[in-house]
PDB file of N, CA and C in Angstrom:
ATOM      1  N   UNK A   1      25.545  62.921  38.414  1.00  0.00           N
ATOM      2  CA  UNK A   1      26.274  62.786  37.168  1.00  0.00           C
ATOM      3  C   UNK A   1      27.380  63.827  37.109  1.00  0.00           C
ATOM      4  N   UNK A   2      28.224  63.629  36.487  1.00  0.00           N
ATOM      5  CA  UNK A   2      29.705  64.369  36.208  1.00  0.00           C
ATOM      6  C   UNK A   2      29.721  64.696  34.618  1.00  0.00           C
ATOM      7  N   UNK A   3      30.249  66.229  34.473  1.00  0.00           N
ATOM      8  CA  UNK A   3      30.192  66.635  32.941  1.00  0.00           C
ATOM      9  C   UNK A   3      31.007  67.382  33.014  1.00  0.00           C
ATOM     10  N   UNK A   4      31.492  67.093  31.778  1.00  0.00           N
ATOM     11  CA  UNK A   4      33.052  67.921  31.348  1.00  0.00           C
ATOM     12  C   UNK A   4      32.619  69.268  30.631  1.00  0.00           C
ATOM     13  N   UNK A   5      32.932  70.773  30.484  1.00  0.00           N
ATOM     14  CA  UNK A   5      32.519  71.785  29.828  1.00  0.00           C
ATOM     15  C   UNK A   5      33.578  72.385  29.282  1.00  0.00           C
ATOM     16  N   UNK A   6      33.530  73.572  28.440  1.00  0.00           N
ATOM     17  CA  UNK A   6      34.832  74.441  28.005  1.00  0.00           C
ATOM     18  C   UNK A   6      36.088  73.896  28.511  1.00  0.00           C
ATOM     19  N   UNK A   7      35.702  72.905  27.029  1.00  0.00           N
ATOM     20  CA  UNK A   7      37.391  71.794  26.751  1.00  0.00           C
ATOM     21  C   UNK A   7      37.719  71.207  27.927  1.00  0.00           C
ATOM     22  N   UNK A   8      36.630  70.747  28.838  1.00  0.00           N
ATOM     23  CA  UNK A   8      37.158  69.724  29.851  1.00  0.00           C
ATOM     24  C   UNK A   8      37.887  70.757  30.654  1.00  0.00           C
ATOM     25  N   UNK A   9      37.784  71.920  30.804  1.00  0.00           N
ATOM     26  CA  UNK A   9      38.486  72.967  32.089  1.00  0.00           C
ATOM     27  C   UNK A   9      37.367  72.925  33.197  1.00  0.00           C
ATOM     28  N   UNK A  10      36.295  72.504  32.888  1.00  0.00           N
ATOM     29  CA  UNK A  10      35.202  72.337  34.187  1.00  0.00           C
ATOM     30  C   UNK A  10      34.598  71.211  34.288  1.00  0.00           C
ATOM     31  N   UNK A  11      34.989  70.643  35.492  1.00  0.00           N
ATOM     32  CA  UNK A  11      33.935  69.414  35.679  1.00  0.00           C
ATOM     33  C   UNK A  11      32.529  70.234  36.708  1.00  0.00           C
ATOM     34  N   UNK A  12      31.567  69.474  36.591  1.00  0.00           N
ATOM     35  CA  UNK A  12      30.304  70.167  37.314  1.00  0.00           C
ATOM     36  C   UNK A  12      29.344  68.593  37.449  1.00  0.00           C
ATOM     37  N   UNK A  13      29.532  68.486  38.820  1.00  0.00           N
ATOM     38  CA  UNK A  13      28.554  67.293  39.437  1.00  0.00           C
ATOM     39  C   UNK A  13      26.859  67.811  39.630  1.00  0.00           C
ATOM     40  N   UNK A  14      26.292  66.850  39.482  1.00  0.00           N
ATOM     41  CA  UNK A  14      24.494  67.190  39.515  1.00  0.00           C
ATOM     42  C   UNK A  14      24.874  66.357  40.508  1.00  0.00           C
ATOM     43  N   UNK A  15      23.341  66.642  41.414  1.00  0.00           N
ATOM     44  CA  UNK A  15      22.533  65.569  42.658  1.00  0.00           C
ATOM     45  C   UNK A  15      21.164  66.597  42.397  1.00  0.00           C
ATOM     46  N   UNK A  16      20.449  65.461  41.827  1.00  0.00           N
ATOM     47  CA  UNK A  16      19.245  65.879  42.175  1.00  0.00           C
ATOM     48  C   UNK A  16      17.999  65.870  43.191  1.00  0.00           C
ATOM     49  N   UNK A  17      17.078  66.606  43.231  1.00  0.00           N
ATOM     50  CA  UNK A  17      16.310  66.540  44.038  1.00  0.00           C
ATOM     51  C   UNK A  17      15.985  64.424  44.845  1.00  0.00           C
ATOM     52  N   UNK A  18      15.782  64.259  45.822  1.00  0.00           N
ATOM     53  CA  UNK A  18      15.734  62.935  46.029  1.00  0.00           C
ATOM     54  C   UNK A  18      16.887  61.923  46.278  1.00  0.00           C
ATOM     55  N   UNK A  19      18.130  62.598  45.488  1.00  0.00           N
ATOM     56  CA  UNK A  19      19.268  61.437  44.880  1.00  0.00           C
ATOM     57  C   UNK A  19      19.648  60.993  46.094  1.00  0.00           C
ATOM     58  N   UNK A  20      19.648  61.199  47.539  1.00  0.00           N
ATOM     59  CA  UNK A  20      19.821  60.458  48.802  1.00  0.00           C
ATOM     60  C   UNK A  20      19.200  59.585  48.971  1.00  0.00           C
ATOM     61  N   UNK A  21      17.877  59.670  49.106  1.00  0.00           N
ATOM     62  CA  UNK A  21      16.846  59.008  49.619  1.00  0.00           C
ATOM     63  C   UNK A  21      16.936  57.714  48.210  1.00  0.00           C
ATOM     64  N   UNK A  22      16.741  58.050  46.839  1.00  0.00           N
ATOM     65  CA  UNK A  22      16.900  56.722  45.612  1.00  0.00           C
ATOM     66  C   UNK A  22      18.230  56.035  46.192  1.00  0.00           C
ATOM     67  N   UNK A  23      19.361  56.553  46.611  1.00  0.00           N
ATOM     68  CA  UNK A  23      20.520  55.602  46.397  1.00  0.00           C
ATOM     69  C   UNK A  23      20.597  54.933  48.123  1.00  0.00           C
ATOM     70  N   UNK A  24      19.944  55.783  48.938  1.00  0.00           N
ATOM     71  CA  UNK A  24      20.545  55.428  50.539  1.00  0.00           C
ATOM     72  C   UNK A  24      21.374  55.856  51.010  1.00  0.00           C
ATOM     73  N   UNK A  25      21.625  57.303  50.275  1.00  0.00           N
ATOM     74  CA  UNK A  25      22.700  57.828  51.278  1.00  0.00           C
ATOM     75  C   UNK A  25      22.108  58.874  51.944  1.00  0.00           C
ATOM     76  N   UNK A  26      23.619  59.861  52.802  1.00  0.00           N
ATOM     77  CA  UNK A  26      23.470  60.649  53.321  1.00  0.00           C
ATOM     78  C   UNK A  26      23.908  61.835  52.710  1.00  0.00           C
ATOM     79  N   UNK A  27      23.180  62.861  53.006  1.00  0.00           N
ATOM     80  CA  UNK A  27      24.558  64.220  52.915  1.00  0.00           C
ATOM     81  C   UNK A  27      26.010  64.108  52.875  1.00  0.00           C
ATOM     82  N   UNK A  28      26.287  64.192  54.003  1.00  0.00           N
ATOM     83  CA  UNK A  28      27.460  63.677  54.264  1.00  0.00           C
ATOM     84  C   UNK A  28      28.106  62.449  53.008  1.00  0.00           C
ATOM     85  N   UNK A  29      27.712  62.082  52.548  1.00  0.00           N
ATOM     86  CA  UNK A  29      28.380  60.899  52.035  1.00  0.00           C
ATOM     87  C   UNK A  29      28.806  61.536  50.539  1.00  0.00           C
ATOM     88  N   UNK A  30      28.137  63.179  50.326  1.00  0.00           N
ATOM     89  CA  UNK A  30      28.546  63.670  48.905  1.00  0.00           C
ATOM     90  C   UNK A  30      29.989  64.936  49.346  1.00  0.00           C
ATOM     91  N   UNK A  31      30.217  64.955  50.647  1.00  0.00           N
ATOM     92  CA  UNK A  31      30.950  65.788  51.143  1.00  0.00           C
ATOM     93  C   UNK A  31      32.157  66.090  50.080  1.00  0.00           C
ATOM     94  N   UNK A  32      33.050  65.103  49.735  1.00  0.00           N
ATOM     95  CA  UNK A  32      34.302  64.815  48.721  1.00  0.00           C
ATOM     96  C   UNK A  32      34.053  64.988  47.399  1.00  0.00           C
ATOM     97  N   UNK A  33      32.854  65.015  46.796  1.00  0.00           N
ATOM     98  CA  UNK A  33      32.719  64.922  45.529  1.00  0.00           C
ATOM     99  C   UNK A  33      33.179  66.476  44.928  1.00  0.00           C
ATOM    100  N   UNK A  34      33.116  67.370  45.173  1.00  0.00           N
ATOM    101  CA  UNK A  34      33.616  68.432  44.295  1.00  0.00           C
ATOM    102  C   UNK A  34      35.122  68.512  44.404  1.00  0.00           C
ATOM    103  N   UNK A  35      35.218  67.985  45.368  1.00  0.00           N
ATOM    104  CA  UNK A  35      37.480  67.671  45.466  1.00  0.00           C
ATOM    105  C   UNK A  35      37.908  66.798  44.206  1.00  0.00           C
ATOM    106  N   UNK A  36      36.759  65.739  43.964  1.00  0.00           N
ATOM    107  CA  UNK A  36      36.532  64.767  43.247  1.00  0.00           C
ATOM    108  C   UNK A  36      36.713  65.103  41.854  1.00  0.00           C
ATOM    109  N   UNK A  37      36.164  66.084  41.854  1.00  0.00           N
ATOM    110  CA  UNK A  37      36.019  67.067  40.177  1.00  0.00           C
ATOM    111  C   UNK A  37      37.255  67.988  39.987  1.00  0.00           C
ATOM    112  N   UNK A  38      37.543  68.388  41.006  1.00  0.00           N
ATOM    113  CA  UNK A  38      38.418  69.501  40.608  1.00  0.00           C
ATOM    114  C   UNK A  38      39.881  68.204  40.646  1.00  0.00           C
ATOM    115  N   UNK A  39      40.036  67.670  41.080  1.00  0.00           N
ATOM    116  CA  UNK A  39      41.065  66.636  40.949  1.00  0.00           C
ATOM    117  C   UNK A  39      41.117  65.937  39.634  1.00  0.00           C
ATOM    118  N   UNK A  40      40.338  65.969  38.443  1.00  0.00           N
ATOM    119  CA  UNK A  40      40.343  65.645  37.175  1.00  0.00           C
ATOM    120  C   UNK A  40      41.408  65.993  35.890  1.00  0.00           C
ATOM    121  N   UNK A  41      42.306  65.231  36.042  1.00  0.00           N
ATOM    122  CA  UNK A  41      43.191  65.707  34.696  1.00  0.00           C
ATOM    123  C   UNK A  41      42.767  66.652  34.361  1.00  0.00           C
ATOM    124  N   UNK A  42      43.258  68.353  33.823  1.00  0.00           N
ATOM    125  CA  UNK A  42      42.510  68.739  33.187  1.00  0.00           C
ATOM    126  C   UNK A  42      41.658  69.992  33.044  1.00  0.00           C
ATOM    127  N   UNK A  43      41.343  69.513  34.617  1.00  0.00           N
ATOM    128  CA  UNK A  43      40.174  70.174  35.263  1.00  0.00           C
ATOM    129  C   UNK A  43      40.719  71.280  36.219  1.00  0.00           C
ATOM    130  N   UNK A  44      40.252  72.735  35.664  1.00  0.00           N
ATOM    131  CA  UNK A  44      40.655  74.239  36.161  1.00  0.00           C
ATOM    132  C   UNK A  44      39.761  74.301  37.873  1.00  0.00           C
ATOM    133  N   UNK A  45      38.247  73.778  37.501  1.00  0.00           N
ATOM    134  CA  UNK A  45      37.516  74.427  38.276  1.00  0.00           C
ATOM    135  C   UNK A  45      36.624  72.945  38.814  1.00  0.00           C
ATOM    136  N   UNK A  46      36.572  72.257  39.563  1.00  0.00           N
ATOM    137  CA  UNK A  46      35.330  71.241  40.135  1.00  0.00           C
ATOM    138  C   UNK A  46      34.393  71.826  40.800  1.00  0.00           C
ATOM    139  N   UNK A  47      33.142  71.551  40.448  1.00  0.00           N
ATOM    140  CA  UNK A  47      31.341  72.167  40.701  1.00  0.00           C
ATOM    141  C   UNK A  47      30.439  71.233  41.585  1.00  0.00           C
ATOM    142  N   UNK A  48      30.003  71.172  42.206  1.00  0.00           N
ATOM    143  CA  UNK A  48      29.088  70.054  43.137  1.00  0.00           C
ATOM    144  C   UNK A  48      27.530  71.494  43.192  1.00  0.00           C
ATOM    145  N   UNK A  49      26.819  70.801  42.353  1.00  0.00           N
ATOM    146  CA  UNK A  49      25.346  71.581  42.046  1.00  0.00           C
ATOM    147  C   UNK A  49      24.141  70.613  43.019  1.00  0.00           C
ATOM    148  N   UNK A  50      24.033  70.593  44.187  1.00  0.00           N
ATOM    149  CA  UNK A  50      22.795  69.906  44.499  1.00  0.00           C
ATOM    150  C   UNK A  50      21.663  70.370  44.681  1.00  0.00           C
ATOM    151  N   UNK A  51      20.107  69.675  44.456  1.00  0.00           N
ATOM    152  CA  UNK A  51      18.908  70.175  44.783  1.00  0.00           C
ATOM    153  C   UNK A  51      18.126  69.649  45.501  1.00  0.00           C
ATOM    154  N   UNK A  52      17.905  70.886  46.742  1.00  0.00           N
ATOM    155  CA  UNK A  52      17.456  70.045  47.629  1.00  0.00           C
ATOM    156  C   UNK A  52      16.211  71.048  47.891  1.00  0.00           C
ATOM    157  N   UNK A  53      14.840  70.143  47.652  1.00  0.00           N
ATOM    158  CA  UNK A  53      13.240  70.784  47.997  1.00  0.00           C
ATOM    159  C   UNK A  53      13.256  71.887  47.366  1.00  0.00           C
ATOM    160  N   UNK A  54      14.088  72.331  45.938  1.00  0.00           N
ATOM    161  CA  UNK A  54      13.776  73.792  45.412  1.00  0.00           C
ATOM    162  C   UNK A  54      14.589  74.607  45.398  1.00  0.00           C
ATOM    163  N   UNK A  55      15.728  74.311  45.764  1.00  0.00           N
ATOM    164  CA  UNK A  55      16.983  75.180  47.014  1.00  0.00           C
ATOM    165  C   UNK A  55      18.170  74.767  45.702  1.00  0.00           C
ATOM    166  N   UNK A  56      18.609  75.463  45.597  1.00  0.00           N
ATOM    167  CA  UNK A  56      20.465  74.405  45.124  1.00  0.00           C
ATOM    168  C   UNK A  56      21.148  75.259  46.030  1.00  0.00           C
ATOM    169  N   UNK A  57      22.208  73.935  46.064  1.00  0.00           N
ATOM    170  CA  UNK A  57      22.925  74.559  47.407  1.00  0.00           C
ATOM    171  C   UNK A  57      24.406  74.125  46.226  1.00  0.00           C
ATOM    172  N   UNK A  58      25.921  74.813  46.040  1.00  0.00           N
ATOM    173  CA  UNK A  58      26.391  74.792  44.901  1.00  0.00           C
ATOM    174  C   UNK A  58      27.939  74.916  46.057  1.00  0.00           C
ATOM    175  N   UNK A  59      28.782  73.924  45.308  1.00  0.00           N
ATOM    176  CA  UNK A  59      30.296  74.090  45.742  1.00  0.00           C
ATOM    177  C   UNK A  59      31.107  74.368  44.436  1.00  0.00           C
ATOM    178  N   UNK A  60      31.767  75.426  44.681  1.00  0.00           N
ATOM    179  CA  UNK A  60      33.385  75.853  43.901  1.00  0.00           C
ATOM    180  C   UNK A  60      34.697  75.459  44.037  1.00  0.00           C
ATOM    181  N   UNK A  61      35.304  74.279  43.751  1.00  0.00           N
ATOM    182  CA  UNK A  61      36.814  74.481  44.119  1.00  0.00           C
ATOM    183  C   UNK A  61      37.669  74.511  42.783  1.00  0.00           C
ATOM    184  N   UNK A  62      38.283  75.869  43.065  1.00  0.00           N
ATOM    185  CA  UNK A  62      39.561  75.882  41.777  1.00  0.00           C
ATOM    186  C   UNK A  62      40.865  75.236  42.139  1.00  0.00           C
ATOM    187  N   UNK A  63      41.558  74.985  40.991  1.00  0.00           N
ATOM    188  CA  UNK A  63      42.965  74.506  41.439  1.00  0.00           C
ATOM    189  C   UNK A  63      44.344  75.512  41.757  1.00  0.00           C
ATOM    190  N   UNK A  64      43.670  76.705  41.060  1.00  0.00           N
ATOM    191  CA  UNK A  64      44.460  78.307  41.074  1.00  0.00           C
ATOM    192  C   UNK A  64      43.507  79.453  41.783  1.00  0.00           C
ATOM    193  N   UNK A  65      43.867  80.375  42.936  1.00  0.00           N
ATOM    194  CA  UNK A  65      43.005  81.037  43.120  1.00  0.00           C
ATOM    195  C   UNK A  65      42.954  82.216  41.648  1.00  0.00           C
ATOM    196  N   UNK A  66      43.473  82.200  41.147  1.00  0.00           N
ATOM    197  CA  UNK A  66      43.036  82.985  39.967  1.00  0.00           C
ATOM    198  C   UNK A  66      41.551  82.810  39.414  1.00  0.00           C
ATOM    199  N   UNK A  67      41.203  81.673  39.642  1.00  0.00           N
ATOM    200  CA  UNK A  67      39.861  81.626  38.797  1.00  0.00           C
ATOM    201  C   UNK A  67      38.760  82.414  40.083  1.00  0.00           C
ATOM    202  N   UNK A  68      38.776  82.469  40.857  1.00  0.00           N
ATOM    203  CA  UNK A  68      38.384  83.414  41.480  1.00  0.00           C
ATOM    204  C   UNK A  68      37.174  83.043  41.699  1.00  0.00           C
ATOM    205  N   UNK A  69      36.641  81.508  42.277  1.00  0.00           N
ATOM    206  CA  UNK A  69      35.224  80.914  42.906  1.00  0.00           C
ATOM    207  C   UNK A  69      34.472  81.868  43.501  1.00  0.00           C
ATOM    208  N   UNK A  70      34.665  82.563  44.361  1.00  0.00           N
ATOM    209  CA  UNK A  70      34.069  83.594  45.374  1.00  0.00           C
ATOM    210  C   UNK A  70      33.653  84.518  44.259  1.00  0.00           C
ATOM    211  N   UNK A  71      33.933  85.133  43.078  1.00  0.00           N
ATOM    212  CA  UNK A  71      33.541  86.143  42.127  1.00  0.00           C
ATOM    213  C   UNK A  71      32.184  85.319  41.494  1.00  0.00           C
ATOM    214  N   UNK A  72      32.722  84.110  41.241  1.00  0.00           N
ATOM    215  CA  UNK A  72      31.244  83.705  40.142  1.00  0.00           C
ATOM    216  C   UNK A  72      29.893  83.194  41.472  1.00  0.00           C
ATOM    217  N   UNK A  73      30.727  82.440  42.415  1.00  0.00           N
ATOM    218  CA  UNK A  73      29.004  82.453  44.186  1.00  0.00           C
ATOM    219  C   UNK A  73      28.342  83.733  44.038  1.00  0.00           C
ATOM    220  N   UNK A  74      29.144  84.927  44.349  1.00  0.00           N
ATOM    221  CA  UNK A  74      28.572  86.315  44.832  1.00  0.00           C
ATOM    222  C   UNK A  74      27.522  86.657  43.020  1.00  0.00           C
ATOM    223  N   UNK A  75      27.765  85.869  42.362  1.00  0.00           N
ATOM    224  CA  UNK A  75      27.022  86.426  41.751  1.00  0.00           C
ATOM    225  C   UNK A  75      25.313  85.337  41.653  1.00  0.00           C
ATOM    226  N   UNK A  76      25.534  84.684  42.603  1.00  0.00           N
ATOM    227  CA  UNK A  76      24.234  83.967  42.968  1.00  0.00           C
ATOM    228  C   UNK A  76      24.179  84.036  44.493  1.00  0.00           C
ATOM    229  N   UNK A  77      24.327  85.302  45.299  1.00  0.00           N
ATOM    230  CA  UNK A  77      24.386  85.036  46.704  1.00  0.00           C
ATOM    231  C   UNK A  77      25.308  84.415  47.342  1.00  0.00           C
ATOM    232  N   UNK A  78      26.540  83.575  46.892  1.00  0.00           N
ATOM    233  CA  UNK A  78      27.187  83.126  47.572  1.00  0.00           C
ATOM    234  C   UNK A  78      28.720  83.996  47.976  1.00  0.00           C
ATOM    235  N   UNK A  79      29.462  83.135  48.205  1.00  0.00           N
ATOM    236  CA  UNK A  79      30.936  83.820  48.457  1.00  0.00           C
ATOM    237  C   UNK A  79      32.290  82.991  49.330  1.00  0.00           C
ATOM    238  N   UNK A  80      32.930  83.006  49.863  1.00  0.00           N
ATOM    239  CA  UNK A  80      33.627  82.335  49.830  1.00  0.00           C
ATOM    240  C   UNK A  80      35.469  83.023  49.603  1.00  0.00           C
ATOM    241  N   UNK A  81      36.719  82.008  48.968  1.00  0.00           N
ATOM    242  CA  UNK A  81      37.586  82.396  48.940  1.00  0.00           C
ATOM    243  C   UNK A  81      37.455  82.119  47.699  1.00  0.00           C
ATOM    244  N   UNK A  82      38.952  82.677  46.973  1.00  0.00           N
ATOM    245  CA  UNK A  82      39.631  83.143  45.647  1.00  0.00           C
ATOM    246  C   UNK A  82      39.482  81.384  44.927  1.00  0.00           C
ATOM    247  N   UNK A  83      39.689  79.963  45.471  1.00  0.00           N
ATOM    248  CA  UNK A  83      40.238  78.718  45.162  1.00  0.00           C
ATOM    249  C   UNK A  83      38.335  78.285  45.729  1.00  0.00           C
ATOM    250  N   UNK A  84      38.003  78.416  46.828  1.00  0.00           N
ATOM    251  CA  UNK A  84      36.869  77.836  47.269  1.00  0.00           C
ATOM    252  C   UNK A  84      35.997  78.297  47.440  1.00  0.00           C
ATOM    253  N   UNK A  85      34.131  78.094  46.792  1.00  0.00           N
ATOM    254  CA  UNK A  85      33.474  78.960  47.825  1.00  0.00           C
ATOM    255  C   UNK A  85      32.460  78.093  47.397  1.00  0.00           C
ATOM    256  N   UNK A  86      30.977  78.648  48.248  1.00  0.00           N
ATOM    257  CA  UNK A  86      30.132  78.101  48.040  1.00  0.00           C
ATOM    258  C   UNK A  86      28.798  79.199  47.737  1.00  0.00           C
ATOM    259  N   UNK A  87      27.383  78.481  47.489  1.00  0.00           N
ATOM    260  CA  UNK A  87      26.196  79.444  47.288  1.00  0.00           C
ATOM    261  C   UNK A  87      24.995  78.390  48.155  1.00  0.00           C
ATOM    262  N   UNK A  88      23.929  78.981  48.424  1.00  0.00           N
ATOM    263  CA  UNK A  88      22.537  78.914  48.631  1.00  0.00           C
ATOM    264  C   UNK A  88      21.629  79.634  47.811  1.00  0.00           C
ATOM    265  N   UNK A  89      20.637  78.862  46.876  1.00  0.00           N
ATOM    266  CA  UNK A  89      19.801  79.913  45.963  1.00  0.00           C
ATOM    267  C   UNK A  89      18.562  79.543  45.630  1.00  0.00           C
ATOM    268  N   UNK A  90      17.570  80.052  45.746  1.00  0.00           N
ATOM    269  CA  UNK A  90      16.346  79.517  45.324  1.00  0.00           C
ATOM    270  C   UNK A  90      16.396  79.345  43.629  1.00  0.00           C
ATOM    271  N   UNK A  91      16.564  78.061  43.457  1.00  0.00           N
ATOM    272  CA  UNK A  91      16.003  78.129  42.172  1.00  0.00           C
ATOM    273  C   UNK A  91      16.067  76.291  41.917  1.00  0.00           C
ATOM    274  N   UNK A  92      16.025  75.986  40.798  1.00  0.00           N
ATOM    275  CA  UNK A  92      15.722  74.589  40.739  1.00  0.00           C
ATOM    276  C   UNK A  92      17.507  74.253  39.550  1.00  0.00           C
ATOM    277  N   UNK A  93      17.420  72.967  39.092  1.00  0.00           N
ATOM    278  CA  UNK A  93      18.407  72.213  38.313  1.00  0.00           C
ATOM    279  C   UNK A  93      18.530  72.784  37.181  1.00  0.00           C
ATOM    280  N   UNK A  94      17.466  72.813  36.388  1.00  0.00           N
ATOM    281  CA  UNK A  94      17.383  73.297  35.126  1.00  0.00           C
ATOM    282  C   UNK A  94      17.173  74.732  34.736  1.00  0.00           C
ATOM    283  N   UNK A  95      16.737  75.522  35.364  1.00  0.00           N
ATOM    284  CA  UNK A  95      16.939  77.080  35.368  1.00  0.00           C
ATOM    285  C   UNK A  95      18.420  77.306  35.632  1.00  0.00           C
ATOM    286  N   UNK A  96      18.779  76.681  37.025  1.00  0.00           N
ATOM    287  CA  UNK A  96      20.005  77.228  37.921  1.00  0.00           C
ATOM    288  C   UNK A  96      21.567  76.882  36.509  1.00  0.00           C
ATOM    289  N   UNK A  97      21.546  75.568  36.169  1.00  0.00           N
ATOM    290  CA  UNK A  97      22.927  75.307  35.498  1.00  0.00           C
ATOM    291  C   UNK A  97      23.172  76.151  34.399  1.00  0.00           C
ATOM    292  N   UNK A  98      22.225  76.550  33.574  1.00  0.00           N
ATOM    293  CA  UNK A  98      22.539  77.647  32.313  1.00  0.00           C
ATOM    294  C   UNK A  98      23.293  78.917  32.601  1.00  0.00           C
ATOM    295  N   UNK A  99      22.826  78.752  34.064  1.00  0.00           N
ATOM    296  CA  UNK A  99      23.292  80.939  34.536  1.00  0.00           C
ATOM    297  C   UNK A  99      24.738  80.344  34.880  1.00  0.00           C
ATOM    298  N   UNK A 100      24.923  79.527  36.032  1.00  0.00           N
ATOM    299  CA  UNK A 100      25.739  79.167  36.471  1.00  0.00           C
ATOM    300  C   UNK A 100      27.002  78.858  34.972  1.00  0.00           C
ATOM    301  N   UNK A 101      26.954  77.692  34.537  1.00  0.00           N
ATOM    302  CA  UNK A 101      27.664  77.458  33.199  1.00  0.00           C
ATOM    303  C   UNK A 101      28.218  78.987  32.292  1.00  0.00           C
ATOM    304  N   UNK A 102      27.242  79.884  31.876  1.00  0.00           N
ATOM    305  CA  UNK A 102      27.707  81.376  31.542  1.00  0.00           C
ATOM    306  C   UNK A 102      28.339  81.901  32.534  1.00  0.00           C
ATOM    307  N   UNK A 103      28.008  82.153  33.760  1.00  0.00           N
ATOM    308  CA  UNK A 103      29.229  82.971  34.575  1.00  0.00           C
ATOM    309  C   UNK A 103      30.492  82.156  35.002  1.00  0.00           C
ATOM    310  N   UNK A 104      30.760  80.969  35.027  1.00  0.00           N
ATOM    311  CA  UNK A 104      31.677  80.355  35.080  1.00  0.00           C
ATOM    312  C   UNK A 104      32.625  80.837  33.454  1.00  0.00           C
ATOM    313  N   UNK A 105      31.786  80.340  32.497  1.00  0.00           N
ATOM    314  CA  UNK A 105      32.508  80.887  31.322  1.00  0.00           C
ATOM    315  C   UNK A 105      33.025  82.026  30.928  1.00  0.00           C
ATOM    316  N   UNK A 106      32.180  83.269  31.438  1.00  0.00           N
ATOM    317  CA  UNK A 106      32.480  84.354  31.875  1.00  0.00           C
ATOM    318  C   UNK A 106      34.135  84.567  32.991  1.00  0.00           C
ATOM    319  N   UNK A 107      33.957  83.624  33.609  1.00  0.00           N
ATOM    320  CA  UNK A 107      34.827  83.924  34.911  1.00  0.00           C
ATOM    321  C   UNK A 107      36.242  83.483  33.819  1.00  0.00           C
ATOM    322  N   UNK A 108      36.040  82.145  32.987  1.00  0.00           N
ATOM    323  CA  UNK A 108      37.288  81.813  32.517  1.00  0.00           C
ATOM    324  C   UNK A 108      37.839  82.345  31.137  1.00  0.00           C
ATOM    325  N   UNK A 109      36.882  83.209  30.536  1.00  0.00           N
ATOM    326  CA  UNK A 109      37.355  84.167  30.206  1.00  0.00           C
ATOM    327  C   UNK A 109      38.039  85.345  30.153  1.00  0.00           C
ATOM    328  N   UNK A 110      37.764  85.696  31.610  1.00  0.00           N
ATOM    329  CA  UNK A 110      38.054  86.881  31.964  1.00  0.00           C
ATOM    330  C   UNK A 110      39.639  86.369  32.524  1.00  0.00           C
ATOM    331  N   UNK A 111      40.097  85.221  32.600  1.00  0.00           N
ATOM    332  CA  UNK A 111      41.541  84.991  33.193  1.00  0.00           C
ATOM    333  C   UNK A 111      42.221  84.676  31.785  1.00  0.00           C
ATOM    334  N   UNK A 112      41.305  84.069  31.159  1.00  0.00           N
ATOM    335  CA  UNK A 112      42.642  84.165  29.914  1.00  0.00           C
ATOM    336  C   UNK A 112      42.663  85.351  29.537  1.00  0.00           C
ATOM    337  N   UNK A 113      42.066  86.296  29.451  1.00  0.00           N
ATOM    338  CA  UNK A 113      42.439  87.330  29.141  1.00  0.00           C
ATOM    339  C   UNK A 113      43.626  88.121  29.419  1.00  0.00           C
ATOM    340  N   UNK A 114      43.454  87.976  30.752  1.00  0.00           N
ATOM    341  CA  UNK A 114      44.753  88.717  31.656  1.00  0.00           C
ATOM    342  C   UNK A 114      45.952  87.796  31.314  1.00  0.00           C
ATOM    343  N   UNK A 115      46.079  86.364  30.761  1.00  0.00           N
ATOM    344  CA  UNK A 115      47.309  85.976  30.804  1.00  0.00           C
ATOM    345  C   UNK A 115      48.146  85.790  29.590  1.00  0.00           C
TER     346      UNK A 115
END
């Protein structure tokens, strides 16, 4: 599923645990989807959140390196560049999106600030 957040400046894709195996796909076949998001009228920052056996494994792409993807990963283990990055984290869907959602908000706060 795809969801719009703080005024539609973030799109953020779910895949949940299974969602390959229910639809018949592959990995591979979700490769494009966070290009997918961040390509949204609108849209500052596109999110690809998947869960896989317990794990989320999480993509960042901004449309400005200002928003600074690699700042909000490192703060779940991940890292990456200024426009792109990614994470690996033990935790599940519903714990993981609340933290995630605040430090993103956090992150786009902290740029309007400066501008």
């Amino acid at each position: 599923s795809l969801t719009l957040h703080f005024d539609n400046r973030v799109c953020l894709g779910l895949l949940e645990n299974g969602v390959y195996d229910e639809v018949g796909a592959k990995i591979e076949d979700s490769e494009g989807l966070v290009d997918y998001a961040r390509s949204i009228d609108g849209v500052d920052i596109g999110v690809l959140v998947e869960e896989r056996n317990g794990k989320i494994k999480g993509s960042l792409r901004a449309k400005e390196a200002k928003y600074r993807c690699d700042e909000i990963a490192k703060r779940f283990h991940g890292g990456g560049h200024a426009a792109a990055a990614g994470l690996n984290y033990d935790s599940d869907l519903e714990s993981f999106v609340p933290q995630l959602l605040q430090a993103i908000g956090e992150q786009l706060e902290k740029v309007d600030s400066l501008s």
